[in-house]
C-alpha atoms as a PDB file:
ATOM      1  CA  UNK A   1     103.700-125.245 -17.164  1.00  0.00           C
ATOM      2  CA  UNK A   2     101.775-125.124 -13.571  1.00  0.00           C
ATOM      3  CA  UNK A   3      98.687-126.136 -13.526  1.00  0.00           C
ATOM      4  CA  UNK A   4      96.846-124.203 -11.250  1.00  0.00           C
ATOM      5  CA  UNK A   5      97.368-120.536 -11.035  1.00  0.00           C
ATOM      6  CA  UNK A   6      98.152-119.540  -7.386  1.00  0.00           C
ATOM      7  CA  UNK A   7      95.849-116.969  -5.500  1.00  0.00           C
ATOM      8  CA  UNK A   8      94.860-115.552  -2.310  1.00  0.00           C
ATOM      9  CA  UNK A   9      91.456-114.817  -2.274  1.00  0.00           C
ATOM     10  CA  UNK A  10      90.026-112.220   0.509  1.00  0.00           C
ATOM     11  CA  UNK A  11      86.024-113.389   1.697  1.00  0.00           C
ATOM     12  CA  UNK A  12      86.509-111.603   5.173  1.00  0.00           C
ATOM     13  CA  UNK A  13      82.713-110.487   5.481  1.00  0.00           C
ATOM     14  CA  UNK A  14      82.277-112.069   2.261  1.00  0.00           C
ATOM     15  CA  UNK A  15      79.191-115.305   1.692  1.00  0.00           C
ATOM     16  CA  UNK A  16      80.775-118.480   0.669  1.00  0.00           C
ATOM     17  CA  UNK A  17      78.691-121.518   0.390  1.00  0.00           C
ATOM     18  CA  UNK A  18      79.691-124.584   1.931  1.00  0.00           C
ATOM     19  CA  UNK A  19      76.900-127.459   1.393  1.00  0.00           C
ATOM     20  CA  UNK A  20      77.113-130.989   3.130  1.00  0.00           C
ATOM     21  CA  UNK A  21      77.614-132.547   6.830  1.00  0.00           C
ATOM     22  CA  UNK A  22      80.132-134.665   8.776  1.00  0.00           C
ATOM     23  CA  UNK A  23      83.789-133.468   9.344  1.00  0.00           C
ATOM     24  CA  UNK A  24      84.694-132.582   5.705  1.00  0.00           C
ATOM     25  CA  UNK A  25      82.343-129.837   5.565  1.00  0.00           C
ATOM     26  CA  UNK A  26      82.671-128.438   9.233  1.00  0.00           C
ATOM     27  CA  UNK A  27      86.281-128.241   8.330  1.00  0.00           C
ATOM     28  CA  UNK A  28      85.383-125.955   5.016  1.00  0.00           C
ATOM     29  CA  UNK A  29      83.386-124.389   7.476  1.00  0.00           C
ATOM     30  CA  UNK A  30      85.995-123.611  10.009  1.00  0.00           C
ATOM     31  CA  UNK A  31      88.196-122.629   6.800  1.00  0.00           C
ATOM     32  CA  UNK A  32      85.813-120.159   5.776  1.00  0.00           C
ATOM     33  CA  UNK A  33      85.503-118.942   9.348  1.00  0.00           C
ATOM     34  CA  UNK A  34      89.182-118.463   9.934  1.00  0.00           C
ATOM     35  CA  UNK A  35      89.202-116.408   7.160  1.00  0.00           C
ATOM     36  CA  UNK A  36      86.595-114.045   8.432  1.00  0.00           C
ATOM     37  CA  UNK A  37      83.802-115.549   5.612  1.00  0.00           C
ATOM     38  CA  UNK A  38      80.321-116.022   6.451  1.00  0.00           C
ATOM     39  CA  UNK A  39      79.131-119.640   5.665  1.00  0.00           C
ATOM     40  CA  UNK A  40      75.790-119.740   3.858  1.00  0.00           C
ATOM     41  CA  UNK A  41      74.415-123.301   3.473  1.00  0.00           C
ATOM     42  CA  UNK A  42      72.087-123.317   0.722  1.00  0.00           C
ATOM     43  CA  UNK A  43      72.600-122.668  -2.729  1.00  0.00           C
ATOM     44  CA  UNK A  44      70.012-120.366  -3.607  1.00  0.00           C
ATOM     45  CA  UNK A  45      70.695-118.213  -0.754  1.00  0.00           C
ATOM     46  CA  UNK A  46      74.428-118.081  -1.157  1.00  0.00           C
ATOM     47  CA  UNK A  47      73.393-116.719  -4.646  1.00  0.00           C
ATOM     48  CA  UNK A  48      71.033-114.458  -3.844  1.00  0.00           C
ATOM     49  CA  UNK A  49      73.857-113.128  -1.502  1.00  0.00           C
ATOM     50  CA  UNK A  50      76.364-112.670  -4.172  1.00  0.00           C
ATOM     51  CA  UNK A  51      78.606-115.334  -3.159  1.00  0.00           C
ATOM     52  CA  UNK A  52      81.518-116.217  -5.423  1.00  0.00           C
ATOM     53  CA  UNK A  53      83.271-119.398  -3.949  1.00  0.00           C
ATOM     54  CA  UNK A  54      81.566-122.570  -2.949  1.00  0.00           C
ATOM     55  CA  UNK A  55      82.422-125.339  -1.272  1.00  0.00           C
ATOM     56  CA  UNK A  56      80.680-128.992  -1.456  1.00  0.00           C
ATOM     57  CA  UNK A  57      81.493-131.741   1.134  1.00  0.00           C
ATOM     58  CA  UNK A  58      78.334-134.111   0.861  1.00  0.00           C
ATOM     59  CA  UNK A  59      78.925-137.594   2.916  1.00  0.00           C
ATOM     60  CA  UNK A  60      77.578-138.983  -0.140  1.00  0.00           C
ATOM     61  CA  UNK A  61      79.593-138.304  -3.332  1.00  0.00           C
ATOM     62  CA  UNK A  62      76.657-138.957  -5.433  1.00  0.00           C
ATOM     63  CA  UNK A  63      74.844-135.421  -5.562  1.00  0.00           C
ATOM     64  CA  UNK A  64      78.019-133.560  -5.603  1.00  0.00           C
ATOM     65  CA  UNK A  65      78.064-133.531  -9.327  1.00  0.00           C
ATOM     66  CA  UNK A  66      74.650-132.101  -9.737  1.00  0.00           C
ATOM     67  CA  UNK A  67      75.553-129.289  -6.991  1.00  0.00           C
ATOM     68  CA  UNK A  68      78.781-128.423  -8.366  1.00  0.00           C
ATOM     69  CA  UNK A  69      76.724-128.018 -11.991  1.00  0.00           C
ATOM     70  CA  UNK A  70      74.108-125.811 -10.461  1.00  0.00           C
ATOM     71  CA  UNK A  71      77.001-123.561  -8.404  1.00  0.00           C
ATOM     72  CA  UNK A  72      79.050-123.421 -11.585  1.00  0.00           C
ATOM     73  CA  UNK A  73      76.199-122.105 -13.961  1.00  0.00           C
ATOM     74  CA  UNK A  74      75.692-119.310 -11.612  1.00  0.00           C
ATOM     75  CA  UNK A  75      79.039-117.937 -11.379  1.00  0.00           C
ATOM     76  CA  UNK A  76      80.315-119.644  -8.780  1.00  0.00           C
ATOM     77  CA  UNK A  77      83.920-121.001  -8.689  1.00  0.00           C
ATOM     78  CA  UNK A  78      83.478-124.288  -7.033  1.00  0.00           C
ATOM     79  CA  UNK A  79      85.525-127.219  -4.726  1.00  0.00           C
ATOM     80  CA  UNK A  80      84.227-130.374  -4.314  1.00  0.00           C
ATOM     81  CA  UNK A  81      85.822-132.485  -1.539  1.00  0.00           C
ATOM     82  CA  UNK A  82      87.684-135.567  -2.831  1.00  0.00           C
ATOM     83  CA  UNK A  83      86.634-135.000  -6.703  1.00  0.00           C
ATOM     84  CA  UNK A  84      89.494-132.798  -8.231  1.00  0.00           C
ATOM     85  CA  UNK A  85      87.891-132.625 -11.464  1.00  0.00           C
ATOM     86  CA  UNK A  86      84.764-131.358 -10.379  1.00  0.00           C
ATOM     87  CA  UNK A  87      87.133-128.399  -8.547  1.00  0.00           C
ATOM     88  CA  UNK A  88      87.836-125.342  -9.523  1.00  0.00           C
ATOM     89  CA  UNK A  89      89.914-124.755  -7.229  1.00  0.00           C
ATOM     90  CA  UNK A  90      91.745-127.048  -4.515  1.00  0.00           C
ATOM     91  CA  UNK A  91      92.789-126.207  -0.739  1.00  0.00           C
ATOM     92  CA  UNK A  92      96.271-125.990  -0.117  1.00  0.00           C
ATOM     93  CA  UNK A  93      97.514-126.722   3.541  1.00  0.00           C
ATOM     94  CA  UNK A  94      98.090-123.348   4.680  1.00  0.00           C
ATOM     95  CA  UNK A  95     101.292-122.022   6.708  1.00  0.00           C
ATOM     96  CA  UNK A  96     100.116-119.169   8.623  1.00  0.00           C
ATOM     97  CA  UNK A  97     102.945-116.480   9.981  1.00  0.00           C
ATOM     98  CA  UNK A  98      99.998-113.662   9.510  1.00  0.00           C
ATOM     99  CA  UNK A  99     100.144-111.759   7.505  1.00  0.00           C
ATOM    100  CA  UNK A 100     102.493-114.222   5.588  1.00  0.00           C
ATOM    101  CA  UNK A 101     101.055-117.218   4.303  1.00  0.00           C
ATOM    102  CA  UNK A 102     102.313-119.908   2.292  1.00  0.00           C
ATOM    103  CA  UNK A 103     100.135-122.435   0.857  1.00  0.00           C
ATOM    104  CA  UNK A 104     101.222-125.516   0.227  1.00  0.00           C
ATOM    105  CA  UNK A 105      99.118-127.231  -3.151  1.00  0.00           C
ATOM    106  CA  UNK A 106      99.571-130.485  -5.008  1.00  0.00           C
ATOM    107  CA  UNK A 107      96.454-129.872  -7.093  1.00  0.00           C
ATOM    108  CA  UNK A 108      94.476-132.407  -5.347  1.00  0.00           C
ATOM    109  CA  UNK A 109      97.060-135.257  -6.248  1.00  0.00           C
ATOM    110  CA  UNK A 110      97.498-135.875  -2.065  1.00  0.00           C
ATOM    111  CA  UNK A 111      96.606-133.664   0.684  1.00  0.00           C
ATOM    112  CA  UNK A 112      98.578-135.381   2.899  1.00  0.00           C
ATOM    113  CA  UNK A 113     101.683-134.939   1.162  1.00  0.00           C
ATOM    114  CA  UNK A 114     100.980-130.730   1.033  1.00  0.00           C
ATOM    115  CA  UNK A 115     100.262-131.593   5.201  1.00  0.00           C
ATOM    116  CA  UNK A 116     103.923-132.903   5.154  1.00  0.00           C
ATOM    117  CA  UNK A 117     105.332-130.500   3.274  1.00  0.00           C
ATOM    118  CA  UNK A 118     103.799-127.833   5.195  1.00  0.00           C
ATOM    119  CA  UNK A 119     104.595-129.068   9.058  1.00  0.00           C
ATOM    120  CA  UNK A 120     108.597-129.084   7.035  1.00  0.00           C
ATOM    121  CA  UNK A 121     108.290-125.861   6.663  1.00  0.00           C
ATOM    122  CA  UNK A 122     107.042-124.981   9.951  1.00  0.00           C
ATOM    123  CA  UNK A 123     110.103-126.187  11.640  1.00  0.00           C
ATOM    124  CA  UNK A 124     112.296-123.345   9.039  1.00  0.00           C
ATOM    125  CA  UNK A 125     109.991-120.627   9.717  1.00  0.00           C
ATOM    126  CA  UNK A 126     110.349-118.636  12.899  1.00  0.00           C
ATOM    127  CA  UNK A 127     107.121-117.227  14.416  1.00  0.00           C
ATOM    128  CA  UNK A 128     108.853-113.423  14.062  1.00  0.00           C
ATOM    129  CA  UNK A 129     108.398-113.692  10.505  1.00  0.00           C
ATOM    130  CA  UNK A 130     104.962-111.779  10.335  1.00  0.00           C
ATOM    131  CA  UNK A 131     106.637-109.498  12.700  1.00  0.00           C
ATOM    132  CA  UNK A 132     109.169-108.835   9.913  1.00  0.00           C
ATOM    133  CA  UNK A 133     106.114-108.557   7.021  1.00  0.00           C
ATOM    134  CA  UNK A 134     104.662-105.570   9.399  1.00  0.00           C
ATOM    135  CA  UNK A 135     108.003-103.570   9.909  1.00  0.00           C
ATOM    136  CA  UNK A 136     108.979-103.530   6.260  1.00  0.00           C
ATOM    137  CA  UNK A 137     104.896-102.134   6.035  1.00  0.00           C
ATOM    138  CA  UNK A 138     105.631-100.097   8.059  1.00  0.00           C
ATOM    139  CA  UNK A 139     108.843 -99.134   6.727  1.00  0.00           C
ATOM    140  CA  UNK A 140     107.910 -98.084   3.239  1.00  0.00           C
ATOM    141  CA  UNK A 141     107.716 -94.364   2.750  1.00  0.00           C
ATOM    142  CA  UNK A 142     111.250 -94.393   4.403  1.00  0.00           C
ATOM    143  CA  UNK A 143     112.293 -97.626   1.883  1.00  0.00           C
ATOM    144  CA  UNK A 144     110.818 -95.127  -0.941  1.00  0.00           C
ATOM    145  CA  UNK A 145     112.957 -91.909   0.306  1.00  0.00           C
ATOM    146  CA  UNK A 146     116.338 -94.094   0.760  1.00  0.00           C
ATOM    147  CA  UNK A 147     115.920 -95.503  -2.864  1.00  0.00           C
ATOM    148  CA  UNK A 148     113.705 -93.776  -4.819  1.00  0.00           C
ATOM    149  CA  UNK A 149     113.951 -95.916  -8.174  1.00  0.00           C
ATOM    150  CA  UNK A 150     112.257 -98.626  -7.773  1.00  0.00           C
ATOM    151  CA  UNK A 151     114.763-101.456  -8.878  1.00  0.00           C
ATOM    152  CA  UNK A 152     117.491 -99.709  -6.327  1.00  0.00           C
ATOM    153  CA  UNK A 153     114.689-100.219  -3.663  1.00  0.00           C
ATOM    154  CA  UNK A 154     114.223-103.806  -4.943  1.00  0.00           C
ATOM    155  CA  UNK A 155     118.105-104.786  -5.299  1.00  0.00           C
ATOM    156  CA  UNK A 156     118.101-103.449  -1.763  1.00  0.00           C
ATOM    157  CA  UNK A 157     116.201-105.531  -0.060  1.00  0.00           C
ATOM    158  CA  UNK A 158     116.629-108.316  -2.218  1.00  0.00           C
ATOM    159  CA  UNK A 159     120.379-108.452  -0.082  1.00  0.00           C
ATOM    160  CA  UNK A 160     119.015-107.237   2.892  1.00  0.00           C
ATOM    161  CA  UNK A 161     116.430-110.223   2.891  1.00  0.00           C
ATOM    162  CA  UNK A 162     118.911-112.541   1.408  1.00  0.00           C
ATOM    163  CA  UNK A 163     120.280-115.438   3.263  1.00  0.00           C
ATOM    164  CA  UNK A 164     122.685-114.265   5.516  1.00  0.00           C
ATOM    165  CA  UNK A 165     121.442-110.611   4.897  1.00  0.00           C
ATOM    166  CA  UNK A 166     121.211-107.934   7.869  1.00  0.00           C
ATOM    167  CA  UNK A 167     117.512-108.990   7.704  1.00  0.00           C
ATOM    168  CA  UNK A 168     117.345-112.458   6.850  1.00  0.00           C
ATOM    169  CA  UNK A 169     113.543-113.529   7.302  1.00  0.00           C
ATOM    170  CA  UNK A 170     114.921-116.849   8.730  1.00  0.00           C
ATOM    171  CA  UNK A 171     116.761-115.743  11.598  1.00  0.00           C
ATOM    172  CA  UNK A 172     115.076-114.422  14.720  1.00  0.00           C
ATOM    173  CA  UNK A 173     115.272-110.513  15.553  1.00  0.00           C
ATOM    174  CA  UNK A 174     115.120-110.069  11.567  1.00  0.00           C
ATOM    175  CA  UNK A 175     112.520-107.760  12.458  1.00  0.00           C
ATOM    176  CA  UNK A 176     114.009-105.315  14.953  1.00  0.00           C
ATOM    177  CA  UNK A 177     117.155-105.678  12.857  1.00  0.00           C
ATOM    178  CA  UNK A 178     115.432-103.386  10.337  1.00  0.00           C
ATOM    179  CA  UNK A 179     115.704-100.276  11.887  1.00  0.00           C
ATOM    180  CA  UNK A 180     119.048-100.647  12.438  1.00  0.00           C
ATOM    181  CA  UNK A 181     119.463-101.696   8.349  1.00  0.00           C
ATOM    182  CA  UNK A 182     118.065 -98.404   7.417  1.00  0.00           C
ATOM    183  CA  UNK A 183     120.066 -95.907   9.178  1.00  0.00           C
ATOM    184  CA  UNK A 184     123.605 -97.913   8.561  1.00  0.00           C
ATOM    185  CA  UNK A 185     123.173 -98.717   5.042  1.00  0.00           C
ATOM    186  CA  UNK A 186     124.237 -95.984   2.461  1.00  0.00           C
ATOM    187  CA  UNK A 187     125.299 -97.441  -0.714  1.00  0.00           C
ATOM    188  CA  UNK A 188     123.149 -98.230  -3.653  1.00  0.00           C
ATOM    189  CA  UNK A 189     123.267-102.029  -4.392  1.00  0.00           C
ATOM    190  CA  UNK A 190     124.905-102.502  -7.857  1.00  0.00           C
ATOM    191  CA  UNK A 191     123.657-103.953 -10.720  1.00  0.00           C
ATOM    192  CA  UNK A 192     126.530-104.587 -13.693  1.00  0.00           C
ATOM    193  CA  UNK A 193     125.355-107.329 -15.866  1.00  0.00           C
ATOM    194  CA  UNK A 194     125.312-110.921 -14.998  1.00  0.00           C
ATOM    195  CA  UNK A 195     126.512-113.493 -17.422  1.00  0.00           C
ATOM    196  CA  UNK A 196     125.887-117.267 -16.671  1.00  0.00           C
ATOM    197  CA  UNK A 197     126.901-120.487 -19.390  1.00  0.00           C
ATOM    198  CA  UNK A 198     124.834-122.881 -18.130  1.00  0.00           C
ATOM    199  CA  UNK A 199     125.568-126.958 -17.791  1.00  0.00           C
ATOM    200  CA  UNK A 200     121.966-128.413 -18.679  1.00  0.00           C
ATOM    201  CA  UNK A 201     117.958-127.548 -19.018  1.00  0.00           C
ATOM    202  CA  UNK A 202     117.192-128.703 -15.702  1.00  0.00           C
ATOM    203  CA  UNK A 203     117.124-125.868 -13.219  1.00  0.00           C
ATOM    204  CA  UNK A 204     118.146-128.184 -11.042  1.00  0.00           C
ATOM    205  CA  UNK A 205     121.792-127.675 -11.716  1.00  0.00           C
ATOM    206  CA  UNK A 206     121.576-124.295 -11.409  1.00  0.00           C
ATOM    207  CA  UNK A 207     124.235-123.514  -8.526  1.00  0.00           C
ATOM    208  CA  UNK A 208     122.621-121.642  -5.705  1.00  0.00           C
ATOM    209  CA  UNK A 209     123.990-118.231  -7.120  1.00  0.00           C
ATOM    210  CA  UNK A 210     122.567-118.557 -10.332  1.00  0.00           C
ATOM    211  CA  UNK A 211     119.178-120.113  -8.965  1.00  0.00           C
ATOM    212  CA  UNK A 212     118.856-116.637  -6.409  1.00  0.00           C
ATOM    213  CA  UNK A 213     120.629-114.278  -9.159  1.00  0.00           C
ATOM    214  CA  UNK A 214     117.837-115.549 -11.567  1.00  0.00           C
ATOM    215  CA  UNK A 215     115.106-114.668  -9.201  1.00  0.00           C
ATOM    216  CA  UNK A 216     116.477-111.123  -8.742  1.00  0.00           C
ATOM    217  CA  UNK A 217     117.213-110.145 -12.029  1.00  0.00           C
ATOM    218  CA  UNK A 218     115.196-106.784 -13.672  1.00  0.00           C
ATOM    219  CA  UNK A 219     116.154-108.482 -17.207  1.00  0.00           C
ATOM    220  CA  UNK A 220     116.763-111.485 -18.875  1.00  0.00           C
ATOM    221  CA  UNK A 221     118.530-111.540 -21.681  1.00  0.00           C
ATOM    222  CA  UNK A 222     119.008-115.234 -22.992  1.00  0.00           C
ATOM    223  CA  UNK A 223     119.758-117.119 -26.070  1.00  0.00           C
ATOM    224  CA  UNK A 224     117.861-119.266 -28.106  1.00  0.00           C
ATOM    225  CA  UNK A 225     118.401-122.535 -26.591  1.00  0.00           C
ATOM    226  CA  UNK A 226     117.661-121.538 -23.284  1.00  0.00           C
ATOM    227  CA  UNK A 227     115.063-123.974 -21.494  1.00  0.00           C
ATOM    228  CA  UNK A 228     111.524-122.647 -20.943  1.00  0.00           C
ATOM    229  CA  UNK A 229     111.718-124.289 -17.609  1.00  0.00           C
ATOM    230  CA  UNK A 230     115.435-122.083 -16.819  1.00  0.00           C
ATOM    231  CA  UNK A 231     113.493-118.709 -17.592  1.00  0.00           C
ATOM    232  CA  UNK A 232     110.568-119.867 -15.529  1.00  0.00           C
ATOM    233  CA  UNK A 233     112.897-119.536 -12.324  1.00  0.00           C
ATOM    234  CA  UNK A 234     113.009-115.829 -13.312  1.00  0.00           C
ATOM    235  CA  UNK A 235     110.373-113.265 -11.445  1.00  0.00           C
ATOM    236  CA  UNK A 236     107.447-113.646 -13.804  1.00  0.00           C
ATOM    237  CA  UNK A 237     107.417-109.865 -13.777  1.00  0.00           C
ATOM    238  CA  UNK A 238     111.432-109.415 -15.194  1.00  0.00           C
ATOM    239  CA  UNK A 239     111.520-108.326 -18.666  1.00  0.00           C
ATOM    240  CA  UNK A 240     112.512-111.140 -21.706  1.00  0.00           C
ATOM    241  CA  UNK A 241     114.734-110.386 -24.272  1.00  0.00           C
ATOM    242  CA  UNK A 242     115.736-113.503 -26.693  1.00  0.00           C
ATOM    243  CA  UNK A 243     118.936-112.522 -28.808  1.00  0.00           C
ATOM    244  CA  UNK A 244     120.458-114.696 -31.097  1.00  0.00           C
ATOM    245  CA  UNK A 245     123.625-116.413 -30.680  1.00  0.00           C
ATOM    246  CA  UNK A 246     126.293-114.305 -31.138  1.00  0.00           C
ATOM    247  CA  UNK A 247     124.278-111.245 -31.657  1.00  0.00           C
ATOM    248  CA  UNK A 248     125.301-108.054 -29.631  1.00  0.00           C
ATOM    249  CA  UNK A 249     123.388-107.202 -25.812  1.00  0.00           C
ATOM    250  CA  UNK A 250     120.979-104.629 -25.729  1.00  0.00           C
ATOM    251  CA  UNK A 251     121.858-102.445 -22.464  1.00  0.00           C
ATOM    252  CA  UNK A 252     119.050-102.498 -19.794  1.00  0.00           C
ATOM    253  CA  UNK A 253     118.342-101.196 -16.842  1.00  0.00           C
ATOM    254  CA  UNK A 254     119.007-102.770 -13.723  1.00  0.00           C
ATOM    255  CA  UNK A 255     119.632-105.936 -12.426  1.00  0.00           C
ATOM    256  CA  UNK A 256     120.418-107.670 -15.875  1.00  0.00           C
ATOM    257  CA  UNK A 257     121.296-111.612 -16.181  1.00  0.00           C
ATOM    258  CA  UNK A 258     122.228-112.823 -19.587  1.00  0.00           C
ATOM    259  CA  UNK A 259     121.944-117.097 -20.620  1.00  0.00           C
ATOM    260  CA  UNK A 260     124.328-118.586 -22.501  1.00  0.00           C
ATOM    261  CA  UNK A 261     123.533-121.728 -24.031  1.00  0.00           C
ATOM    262  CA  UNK A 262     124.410-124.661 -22.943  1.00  0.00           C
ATOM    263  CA  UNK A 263     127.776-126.283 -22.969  1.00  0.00           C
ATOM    264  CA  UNK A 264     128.255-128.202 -25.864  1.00  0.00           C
END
C-alpha cells in the first residue's frame, strides 16, 4: 500500500498561503511562484481569497502547530516544513522536462534522498523529452484516425514508446522521429493472451518482460495466490479478474496477461 496518493495540483493564478520567514519559506515561495501561484501571507486573507493549499515555514517550530490547526479547519490542505505529521501533503523534488514532470517523494522520510534520486534521473532524461510530450499532443486526432479503438491506439504506442521503440522517450530525436512513425507504421499491434508462471511474490523477480508486459496489459486475469504487491505493477486502470485454479479463462479484450501461481 502507498502511502501518499500522488497528484499534480494546478494553482497557476491560483492564492496559496505560505506563512513564515528565512530560506524555508522564500523557497515555498519561489515554489509557488514557479508554478504561476500567487503567494498570500496571511491566513485570513488567503481565506478570504479562496485559497486551498498552504504552506507553513515558521523559523520557530513552535506556532506551526497552532497555524496548521487554524488552516486545516478552514479547508485548507496544509504542509508544514520539517513536521510530516502536521502535513498534508509533502514536496517532492521535482524533475522538470515541461510539460513532463516527475516528482520524486519519500513522504517526508528524507528530502535529500528524493534530491538524489532526482539529479539520477536527470542524467537518463534528455532535455527533448517535453519536446516529445508536445508532438504526441499534437499528434492526437491523427493517433485517433490510425487506431480508432482505443486499446489498438494504446498497444501502439505502448511499442512505439518502448525501449528501443521508433520513439523511445530516452533517445534524442524521439520527437521528430514521430512523424516519420506515423506514416510508416501500418499494422495493428497484436494482443493474443499472455500467460506468465511466476517464481515468487516479490515483483522484484519479475524478468523485465513480464515487469513491462504487466504494465501494458488491458486485463489481468490471475489466480488466487497471486501477490497483491504482483497486481499492483499492473496499470491501476487494467481490469481484474481472479479465477480459481484450474478454472477456465474468460476471453477479454485486448491486451490480456494471465498469473499463474507460483511455482511450487
Amino acid at each position: 500500500m502507498i502511502q501518499s496518493l500522488p497528484l499534480f495540483h494546478r494553482i497557476a493564478g491560483q492564492p496559496v498561503v505560505v506563512l513564515g520567514g528565512g530560506e524555508a519559506a522564500a523557497a515555498k515561495r519561489r515554489l509557488v511562484e514557479r508554478a504561476g501561484g500567487l503567494v498570500v501571507n496571511d491566513i485570513q486573507k488567503g481565506i478570504d481569497q479562496g485559497a486551498r493549499l498552504a504552506f507553513v515555514a515558521h523559523e520557530n517550530p513552535d506556532p506551526a502547530s497552532g497555524d496548521a490547526l487554524r488552516l486545516r479547519c478552514a479547508g485548507l490542505l496544509v504542509n508544514v516544513t520539517d513536521q510530516p505529521d502536521l502535513c498534508d501533503f509533502t514536496v517532492p523534488s521535482v524533475l522538470d522536462r515541461s510539460p513532463v514532470l516527475i516528482a520524486v517523494g519519500t513522504g517526508g522520510a528524507s528530502a535529500g534522498l528524493a534530491k538524489q534520486l532526482r539529479l539520477r534521473l536527470e542524467l537518463l532524461l534528455p532535455q527533448s523529452l517535453g519536446r516529445l510530450a508536445e508532438a504526441l499532443f499534437k499528434a492526437r486526432d491523427r493517433l485517433r484516425k490510425r487506431w480508432p479503438d482505443a486499446g489498438e491506439r494504446r498497444r501502439a504506442l505502448d511499442a512505439a514508446l518502448g525501449e528501443g521503440g521508433p520513439v523511445d522517450p530516452l533517445r534524442q530525436g524521439s520527437a521528430d522521429a514521430l512523424g516519420e512513425w506515423l506514416e510508416e507504421t501500418t499494422e495493428a499491434i497484436p494482443s493474443a493472451p499472455v500467460e506468465f508462471l511466476l517464481s515468487s511474490d516479490d515483483p522484484d523477480d519479475l524478468t523485465l518482460r513480464e515487469a513491462r508486459t504487466l504494465g501494458m496489459a488491458d486485463a489481468v486475469i490471475h489466480e488466487p495466490k497471486i501477490a497483491d504487491a504482483i497486481l499492483d505493477r499492473a496499470r491501476a486502470d487494467a481490469v481484474r479478474i481472479p479465477i480459481a485454479i484450474g478454472e477456465a479463462v474468460p476471453r477479454q479484450p485486448g491486451l490480456v496477461v494471465i498469473l499463474r501461481g507460483v511455482k511450487d
